[in-house]
Protein backbone atom coordinates (compact mmCIF):
# COMPACT_ATOMS: atom_id res chain seq x y z
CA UNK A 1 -157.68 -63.89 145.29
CA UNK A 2 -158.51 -60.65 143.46
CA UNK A 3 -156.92 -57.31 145.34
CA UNK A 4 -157.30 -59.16 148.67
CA UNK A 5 -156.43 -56.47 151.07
CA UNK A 6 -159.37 -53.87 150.08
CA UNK A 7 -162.37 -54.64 151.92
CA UNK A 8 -163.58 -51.67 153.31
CA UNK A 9 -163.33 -48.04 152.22
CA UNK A 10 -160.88 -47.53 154.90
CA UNK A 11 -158.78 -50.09 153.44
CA UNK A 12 -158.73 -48.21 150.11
CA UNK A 13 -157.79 -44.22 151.50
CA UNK A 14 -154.27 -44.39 150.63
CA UNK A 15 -155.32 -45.58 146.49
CA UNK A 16 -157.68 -42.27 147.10
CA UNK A 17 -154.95 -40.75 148.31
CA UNK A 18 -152.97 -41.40 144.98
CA UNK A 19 -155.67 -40.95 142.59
CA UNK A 20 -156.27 -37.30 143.66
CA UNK A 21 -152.59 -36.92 143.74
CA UNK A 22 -152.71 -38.42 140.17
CA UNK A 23 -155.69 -35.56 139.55
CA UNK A 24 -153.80 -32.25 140.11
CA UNK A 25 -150.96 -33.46 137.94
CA UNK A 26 -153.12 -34.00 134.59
CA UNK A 27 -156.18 -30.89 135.76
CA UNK A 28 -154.45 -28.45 134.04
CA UNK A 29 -153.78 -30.28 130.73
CA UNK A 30 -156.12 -29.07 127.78
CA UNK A 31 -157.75 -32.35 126.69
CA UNK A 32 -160.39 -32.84 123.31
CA UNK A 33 -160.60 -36.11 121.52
CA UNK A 34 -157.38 -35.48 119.32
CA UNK A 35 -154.63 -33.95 119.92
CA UNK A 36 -151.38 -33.08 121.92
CA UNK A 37 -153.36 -32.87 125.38
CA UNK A 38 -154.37 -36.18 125.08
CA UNK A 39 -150.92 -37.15 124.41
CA UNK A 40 -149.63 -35.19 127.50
CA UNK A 41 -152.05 -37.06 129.38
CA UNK A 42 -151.08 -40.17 128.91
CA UNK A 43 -147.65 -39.50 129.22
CA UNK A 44 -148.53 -38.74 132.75
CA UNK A 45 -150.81 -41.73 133.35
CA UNK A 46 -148.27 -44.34 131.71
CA UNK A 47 -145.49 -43.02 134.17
CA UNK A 48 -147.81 -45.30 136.81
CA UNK A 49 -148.68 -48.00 134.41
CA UNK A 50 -147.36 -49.29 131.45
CA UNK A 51 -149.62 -47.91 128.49
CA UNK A 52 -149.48 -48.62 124.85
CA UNK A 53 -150.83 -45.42 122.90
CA UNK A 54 -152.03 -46.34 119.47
CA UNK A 55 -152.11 -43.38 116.67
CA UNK A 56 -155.00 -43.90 114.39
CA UNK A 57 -154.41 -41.21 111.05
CA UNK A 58 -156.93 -39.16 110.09
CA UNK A 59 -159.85 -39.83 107.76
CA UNK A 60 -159.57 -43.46 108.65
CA UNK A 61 -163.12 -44.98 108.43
CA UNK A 62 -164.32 -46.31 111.69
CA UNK A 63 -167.73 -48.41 111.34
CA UNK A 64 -170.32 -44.77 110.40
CA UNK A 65 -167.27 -43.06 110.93
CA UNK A 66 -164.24 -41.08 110.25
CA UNK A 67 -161.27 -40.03 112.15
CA UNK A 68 -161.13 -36.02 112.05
CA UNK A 69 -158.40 -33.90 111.69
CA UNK A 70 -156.26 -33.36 114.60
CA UNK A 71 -156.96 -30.26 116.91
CA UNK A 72 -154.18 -28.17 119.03
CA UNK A 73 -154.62 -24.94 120.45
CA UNK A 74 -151.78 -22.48 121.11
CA UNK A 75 -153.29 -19.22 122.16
CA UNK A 76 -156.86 -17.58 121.89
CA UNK A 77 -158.18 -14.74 123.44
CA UNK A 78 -160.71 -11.65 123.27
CA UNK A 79 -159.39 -8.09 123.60
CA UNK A 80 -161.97 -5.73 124.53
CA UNK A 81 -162.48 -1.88 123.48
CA UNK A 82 -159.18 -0.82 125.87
CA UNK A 83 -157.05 -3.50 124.91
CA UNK A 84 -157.44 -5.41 127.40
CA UNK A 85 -157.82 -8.94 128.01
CA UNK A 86 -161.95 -9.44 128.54
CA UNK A 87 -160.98 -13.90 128.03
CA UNK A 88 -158.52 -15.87 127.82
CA UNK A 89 -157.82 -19.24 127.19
CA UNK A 90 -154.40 -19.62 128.91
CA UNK A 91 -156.04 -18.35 132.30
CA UNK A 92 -158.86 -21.29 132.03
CA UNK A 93 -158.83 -23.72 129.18
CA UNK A 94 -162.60 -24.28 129.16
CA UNK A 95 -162.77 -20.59 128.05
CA UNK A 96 -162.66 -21.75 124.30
CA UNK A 97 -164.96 -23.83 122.81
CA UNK A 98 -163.13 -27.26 122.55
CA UNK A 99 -162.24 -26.96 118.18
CA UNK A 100 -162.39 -23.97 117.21
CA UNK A 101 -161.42 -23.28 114.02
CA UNK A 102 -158.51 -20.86 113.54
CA UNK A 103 -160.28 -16.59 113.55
CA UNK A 104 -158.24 -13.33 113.74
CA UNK A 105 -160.85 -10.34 113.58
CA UNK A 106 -161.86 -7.51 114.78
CA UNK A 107 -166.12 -7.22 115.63
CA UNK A 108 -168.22 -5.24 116.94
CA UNK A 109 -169.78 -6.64 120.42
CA UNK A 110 -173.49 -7.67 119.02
CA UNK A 111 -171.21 -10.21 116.24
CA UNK A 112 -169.42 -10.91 118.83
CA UNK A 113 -172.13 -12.07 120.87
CA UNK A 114 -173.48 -15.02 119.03
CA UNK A 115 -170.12 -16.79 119.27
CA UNK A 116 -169.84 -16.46 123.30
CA UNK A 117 -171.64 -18.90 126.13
CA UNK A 118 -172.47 -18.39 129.16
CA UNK A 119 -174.56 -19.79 132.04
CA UNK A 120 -176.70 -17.05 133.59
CA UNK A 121 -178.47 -19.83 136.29
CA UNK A 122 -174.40 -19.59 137.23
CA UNK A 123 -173.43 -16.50 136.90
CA UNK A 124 -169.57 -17.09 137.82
CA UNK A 125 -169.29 -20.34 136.20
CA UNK A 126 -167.34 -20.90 132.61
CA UNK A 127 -169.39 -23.41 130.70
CA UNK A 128 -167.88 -26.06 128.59
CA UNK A 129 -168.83 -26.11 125.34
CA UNK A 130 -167.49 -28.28 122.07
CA UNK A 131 -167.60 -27.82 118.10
CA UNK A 132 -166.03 -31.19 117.25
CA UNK A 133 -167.73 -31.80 113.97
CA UNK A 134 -168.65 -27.51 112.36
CA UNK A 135 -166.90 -25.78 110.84
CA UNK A 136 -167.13 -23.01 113.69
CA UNK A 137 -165.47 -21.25 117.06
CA UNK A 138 -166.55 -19.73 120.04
CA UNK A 139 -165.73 -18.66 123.51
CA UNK A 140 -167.41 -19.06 126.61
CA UNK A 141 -166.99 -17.04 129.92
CA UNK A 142 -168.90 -16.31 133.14
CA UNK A 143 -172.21 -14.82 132.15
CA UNK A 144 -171.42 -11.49 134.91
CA UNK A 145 -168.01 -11.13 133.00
CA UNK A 146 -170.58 -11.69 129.36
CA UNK A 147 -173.12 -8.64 131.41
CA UNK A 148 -169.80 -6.85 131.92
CA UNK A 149 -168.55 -6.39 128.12
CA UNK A 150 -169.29 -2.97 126.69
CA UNK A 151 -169.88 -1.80 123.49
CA UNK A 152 -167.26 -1.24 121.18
CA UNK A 153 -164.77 -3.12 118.48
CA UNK A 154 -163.30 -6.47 120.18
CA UNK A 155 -160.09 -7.71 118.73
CA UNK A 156 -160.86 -11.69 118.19
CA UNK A 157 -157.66 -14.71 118.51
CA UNK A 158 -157.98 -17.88 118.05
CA UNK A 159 -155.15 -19.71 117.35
CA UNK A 160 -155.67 -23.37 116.49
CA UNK A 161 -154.85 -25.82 114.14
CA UNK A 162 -156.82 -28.49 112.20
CA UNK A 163 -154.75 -30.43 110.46
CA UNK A 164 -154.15 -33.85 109.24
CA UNK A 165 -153.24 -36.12 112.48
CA UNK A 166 -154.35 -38.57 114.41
CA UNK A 167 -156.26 -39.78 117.22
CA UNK A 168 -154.65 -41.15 120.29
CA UNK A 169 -155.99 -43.69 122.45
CA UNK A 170 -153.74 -46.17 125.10
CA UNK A 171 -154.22 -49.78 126.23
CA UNK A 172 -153.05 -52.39 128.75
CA UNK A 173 -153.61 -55.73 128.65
CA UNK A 174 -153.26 -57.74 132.11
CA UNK A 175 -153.09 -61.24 131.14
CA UNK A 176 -155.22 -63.92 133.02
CA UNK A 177 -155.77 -67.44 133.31
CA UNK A 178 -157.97 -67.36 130.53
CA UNK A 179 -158.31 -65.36 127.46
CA UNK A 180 -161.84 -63.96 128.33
CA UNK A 181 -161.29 -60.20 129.05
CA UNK A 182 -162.93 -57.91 131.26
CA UNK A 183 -162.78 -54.24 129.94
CA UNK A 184 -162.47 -51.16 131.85
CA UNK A 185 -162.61 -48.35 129.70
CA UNK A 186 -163.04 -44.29 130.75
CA UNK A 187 -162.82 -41.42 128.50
CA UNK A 188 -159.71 -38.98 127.79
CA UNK A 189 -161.31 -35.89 126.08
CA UNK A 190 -162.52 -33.55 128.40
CA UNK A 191 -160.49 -30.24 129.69
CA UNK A 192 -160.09 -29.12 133.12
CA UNK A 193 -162.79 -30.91 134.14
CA UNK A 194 -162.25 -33.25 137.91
CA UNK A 195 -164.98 -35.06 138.08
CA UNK A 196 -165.50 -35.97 134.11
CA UNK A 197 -163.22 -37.32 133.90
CA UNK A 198 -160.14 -36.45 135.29
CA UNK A 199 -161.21 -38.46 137.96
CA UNK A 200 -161.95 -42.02 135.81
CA UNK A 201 -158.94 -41.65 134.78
CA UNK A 202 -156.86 -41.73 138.05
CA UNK A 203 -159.01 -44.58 139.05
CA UNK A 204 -158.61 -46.66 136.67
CA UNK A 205 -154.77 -46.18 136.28
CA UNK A 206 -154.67 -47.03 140.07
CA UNK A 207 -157.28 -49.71 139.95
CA UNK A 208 -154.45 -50.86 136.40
CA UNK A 209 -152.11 -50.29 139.00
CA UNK A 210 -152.90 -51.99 141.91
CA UNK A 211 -154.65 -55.06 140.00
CA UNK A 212 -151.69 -55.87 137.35
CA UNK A 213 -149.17 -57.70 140.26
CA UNK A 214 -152.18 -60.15 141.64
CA UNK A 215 -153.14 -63.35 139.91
CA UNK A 216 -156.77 -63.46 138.04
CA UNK A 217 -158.98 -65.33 136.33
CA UNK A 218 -160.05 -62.98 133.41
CA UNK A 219 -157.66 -61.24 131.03
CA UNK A 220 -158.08 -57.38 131.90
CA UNK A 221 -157.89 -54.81 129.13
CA UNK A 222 -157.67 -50.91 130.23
CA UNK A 223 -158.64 -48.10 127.61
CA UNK A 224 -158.20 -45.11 127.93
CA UNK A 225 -159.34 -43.32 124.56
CA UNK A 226 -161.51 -40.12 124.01
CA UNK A 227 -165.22 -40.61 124.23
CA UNK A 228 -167.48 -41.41 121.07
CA UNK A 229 -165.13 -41.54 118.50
CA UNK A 230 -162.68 -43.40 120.48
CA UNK A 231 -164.97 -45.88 121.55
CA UNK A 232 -166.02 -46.39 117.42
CA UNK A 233 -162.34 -46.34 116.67
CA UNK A 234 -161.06 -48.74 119.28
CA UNK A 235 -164.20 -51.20 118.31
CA UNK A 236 -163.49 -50.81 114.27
CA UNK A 237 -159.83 -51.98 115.18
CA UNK A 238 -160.89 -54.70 117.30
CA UNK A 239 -163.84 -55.96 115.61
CA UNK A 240 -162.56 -59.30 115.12
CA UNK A 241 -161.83 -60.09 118.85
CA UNK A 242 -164.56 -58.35 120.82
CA UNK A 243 -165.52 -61.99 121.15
CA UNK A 244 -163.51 -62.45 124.09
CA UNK A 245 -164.91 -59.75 126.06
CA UNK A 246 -167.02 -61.41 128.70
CA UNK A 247 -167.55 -58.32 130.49
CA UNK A 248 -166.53 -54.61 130.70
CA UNK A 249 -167.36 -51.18 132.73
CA UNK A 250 -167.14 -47.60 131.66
CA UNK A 251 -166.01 -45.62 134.26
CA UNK A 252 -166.21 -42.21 134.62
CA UNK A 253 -167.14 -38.84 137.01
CA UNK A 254 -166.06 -41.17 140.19
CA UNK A 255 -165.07 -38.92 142.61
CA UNK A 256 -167.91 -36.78 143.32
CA UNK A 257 -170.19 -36.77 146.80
CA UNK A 258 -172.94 -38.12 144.50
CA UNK A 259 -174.20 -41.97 145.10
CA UNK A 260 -172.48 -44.62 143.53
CA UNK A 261 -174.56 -45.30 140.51
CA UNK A 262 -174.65 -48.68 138.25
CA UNK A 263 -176.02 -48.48 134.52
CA UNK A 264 -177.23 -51.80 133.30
CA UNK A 265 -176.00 -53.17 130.13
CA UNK A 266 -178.23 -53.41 127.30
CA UNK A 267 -178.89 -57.08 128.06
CA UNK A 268 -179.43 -56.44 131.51
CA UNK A 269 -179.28 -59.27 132.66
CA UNK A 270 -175.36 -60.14 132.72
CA UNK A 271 -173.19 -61.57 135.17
CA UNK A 272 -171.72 -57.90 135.89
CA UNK A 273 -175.29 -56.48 135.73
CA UNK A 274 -176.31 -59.02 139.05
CA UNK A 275 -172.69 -58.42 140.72
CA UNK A 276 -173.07 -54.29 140.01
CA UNK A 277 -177.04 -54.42 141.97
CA UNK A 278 -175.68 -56.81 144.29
CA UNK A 279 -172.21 -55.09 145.44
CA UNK A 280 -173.44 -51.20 145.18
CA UNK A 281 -176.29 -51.29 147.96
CA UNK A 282 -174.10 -53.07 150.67
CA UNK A 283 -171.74 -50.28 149.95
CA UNK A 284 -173.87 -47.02 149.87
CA UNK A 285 -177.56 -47.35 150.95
CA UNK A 286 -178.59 -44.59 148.18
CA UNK A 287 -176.94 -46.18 145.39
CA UNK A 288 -178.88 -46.09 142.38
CA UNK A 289 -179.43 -48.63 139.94
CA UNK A 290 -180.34 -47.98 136.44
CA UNK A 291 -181.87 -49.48 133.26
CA UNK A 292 -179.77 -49.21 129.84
CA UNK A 293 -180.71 -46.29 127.90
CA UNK A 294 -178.92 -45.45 124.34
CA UNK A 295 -177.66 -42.17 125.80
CA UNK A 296 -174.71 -41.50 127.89
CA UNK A 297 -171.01 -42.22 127.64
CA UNK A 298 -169.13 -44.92 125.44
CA UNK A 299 -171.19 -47.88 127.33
CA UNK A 300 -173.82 -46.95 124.13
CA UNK A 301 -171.06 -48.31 121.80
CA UNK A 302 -170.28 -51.18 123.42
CA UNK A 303 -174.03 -52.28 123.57
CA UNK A 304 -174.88 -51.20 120.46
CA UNK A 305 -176.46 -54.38 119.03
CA UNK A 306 -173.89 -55.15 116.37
CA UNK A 307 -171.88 -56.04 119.48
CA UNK A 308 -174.42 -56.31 122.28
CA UNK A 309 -171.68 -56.43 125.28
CA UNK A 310 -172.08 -57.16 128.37
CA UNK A 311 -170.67 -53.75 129.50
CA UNK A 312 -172.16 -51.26 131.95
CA UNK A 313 -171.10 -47.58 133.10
CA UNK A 314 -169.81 -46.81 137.05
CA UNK A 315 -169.80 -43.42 137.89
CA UNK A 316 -171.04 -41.41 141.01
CA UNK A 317 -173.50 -38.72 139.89
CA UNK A 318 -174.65 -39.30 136.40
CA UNK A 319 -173.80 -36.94 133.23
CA UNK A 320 -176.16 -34.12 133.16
CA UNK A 321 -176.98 -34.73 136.85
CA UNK A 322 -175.17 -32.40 138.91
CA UNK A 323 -175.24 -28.55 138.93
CA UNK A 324 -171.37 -28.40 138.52
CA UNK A 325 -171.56 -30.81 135.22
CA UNK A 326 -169.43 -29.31 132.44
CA UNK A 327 -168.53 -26.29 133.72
CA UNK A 328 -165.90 -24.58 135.98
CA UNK A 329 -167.34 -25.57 138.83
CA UNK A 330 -166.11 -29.00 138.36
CA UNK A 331 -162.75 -28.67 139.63
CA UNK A 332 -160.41 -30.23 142.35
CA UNK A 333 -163.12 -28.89 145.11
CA UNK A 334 -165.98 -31.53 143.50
CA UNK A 335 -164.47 -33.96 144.46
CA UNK A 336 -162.69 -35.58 147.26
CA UNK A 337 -160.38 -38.76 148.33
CA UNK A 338 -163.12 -40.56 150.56
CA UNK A 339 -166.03 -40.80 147.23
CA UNK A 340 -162.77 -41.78 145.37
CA UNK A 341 -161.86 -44.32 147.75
CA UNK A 342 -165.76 -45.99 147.77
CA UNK A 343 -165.73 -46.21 143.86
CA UNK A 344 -162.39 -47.53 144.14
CA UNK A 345 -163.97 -50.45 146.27
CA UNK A 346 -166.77 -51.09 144.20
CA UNK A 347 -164.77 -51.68 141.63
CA UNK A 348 -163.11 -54.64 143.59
CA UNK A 349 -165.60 -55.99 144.77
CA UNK A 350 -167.45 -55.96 141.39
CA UNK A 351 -164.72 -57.43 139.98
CA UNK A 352 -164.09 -60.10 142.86
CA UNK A 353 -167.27 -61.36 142.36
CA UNK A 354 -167.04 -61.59 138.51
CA UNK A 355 -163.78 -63.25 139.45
CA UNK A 356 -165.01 -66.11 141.61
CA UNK A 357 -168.60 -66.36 140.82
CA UNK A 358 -168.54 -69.92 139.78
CA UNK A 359 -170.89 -73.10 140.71
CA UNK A 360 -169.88 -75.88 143.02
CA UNK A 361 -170.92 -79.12 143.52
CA UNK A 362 -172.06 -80.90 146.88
CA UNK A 363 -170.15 -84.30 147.33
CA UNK A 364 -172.39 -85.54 149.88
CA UNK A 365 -175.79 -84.27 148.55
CA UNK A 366 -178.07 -87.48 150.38
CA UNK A 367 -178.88 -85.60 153.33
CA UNK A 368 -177.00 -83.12 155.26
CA UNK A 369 -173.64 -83.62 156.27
CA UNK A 370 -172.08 -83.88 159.47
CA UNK A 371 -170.35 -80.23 160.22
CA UNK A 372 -169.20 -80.73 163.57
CA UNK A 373 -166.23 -83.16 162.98
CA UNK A 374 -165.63 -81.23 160.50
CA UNK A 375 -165.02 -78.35 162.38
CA UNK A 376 -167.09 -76.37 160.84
CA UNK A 377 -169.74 -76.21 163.41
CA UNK A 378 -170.86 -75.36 166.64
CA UNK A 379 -169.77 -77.77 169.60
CA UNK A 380 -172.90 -76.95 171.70
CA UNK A 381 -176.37 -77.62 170.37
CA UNK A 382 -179.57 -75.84 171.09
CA UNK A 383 -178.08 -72.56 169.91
CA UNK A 384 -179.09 -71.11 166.47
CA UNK A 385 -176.40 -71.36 163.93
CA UNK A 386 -174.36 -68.69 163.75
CA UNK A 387 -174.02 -66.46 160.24
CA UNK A 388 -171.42 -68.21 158.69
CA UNK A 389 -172.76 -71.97 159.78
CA UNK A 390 -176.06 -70.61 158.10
CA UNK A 391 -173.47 -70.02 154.82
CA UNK A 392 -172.33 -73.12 154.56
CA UNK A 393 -175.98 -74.82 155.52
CA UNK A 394 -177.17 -72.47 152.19
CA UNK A 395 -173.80 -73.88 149.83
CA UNK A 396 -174.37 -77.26 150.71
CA UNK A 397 -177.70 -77.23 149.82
CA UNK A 398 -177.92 -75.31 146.53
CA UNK A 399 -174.36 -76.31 145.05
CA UNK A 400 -175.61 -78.53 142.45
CA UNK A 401 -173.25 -77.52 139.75
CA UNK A 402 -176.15 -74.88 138.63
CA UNK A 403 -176.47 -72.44 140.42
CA UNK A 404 -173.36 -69.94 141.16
CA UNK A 405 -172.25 -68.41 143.96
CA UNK A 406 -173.39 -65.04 143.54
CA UNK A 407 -177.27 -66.64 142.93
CA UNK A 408 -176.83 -68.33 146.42
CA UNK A 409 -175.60 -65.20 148.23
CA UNK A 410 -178.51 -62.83 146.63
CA UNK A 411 -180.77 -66.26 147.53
CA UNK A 412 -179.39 -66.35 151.22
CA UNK A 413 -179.18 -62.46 151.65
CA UNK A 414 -175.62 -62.78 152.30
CA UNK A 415 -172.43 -60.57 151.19
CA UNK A 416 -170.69 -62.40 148.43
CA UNK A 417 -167.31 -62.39 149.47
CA UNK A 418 -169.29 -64.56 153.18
CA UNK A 419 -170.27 -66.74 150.88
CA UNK A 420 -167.40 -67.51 148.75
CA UNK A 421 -165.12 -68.16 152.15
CA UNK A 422 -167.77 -70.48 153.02
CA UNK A 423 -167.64 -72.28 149.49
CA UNK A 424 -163.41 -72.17 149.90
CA UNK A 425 -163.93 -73.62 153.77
CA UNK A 426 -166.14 -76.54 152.48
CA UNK A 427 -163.96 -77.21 149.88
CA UNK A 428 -161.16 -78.01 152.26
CA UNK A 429 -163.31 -80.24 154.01
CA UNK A 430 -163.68 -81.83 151.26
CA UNK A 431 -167.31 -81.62 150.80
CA UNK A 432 -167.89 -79.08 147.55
CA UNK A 433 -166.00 -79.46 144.57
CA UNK A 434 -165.70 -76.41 141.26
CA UNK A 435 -167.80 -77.20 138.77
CA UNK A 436 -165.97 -76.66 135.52
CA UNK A 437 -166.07 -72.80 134.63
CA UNK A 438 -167.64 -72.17 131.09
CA UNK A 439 -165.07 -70.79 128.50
CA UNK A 440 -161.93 -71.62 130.84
């Protein structure tokens, strides 16, 4: 049985507990999609699991691609007119636009100008801003501190390096009964930034965590790698074996107070499409469900249709859709341990399901079989069955080595895990047998 003891969000506070703990630590690192934050980070996340970082070198093609140069940041800041500090980047790292290229001038404000960003529907909010891929810098600030600056000659620092690197992604592999994996990946890139996606990343190193000492099915592979590029790079190194992915899940911006949302796969109509639609509404009444689109985080990769994976994305409010999304205002406050905690479980359940969704077959299929001696029936009669009699009147009558579990509990209305301990009851009794499980 997969992660047995989670079954309600209760059950799953004290993971919440440690994936916000987990949060604070890595919040402060600076993050982009090379470079010693990302390094840092997983330093931090491998001291809970064991990770395997992989160094891909610069200018190494990757499918349309090409690994850049590697980007640190040591110091940048603005002086204004007085000397004075007016930004700086060691106060709040999402103050400089995420690759700047290396500047020490001296401006007057209106130059200035064009290379700072601000929100001025927030007015005390930082955005965050990136220049992965120009040749340029910048610097962004709250737009009543950008109203604030006065005229005058502005002493500019930016020091960064762009040099030749690499990029730094980690795995773990969980070894299953079979060699069919199950990916969970969730982006490493992103600043000081809770929700996207320092929060993805607790969760999955707990969910790594928590998942590596049970027994399982599927294989389970965990990246954690920085988004876009990564995603290209870790798919141009593993082209030859993305075969055995059966199924995988981006996971990202999980702890917000947002509804748990599911996006499809490109097919649409996989086995972790059906388990996502049929977990997420018995768990939150407003979760939304939503149709692939080529837009969003690495989820585009996978089903790009050179690979066409059955992959979709988890998160809790969607990129773009929350007022807080890149920008200060997505810190620690965002989000909290009891949204955590609900991802946390759909998760597990969308996994248990993947996990046990397999077809039986009825031994006695001439008529219906005699429950009572069994003991798995009601001693009076005249009574209506109760819930889990009606499970086991709905497995004994679809289990023709067909249909799978998860088709007879959406058929029957019925929780999935109620119908699998009917299917493991009636297999005692010996009246259901597994069918055999494709690719086992």
């Amino acid at each position: 049985m997969l992660l047995p003891e989670f079954r309600a969000t209760e059950d799953c506070m004290g993971v919440a507990n440690e994936c916000f703990a987990l949060a604070q630590r890595i919040f402060p690192i600076c993050r982009s999609i090379t470079g010693d934050g990302v390094r840092q980070t997983l330093g931090v996340l491998g001291e809970y699991i064991p990770l395997k970082p992989v160094e891909v070198p610069s200018g190494t093609p990757v499918l349309d691609w090409e690994v850049p140069h590697e980007w640190n940041v040591r110091d940048a800041y603005i002086k204004g007119p007085d000397g004075r500090k007016v930004v700086d980047f060691q106060s709040n790292n999402l103050h400089l636009v995420s690759y700047s290229r290396p500047v020490s001038a001296r401006m007057a404000l209106a130059e200035l100008r064009t290379h700072l960003f601000s929100l001025p529907q927030h007015p005390d909010w930082i955005p965050y801003r990136t220049s992965y891929y120009r040749d340029a810098w910048g610097f962004c600030l709250t737009h009543r501190a950008l109203e604030s600056l006065s005229e005058g000659e502005y002493e500019v620092v930016v020091d960064t390096s762009h040099e030749p690197g690499s990029l730094t992604y980690a795995e773990l592999v969980l070894p299953g009964e079979s060699p069919q994996e199950v990916l969970i990946y969730t982006h490493v890139c992103h600043p000081s930034l809770a929700n996207d996606n320092v929060s993805g990343m607790s969760l999955a190193t707990m969910l790594a965590r928590h998942l590596a000492p049970t027994t399982h099915h599927f294989t389970y592979r965990f990246v954690f790698a920085p988004t876009t590029i990564g995603s290209v790079t870790w798919l141009a190194r593993n082209e030859a074996n993305v075969g055995r992915i059966a199924y995988g899940l981006v996971m990202g911006l999980t702890g917000d107070r947002g509804a748990l949302t599911y996006k499809a796969s490109r097919r649409g109509d996989t086995a972790i499409d059906a388990a996502a639609r049929h977990v997420l509404p018995n768990l939150d009444p407003n979760a939304r469900l939503e149709p692939f689109s080529p837009y969003g985080y690495d989820e585009r990769n996978f089903c790009s249709p050179g690979f066409n994976l059955a992959v979709g994305r988890l998160t809790r409010s969607a990129n773009g859709k929350y007022p807080e999304y890149h920008s200060s205002a997505d810190n620690l406050d965002l989000i909290e341990p009891r949204s955590i905690a609900e991802t946390f479980l759909a998760c597990v359940q969308i996994l248990r399901v993947l996990e046990h969704n397999v077809c039986f077959v009825n031994l006695r299929p001439k008529g219906e079989p005699r429950l009572g001696p069994r003991g798995l029936f009601r001693t009076t009669g005249g009574t209506d069955p109760g819930r889990l009699e009606h499970a086991y009147l709905w497995l004994l009558n679809q289990s023709d080595g067909g249909r799978s579990l998860l088709e007879i509990a959406e058929r029957a209305g019925m929780p999935f895990d109620f119908v699998y301990q009917a299917a493991c009851d009636l297999q005692k009794a010996g009246l259901v047998e597994r069918a055999p499980r494709e690719g086992s």
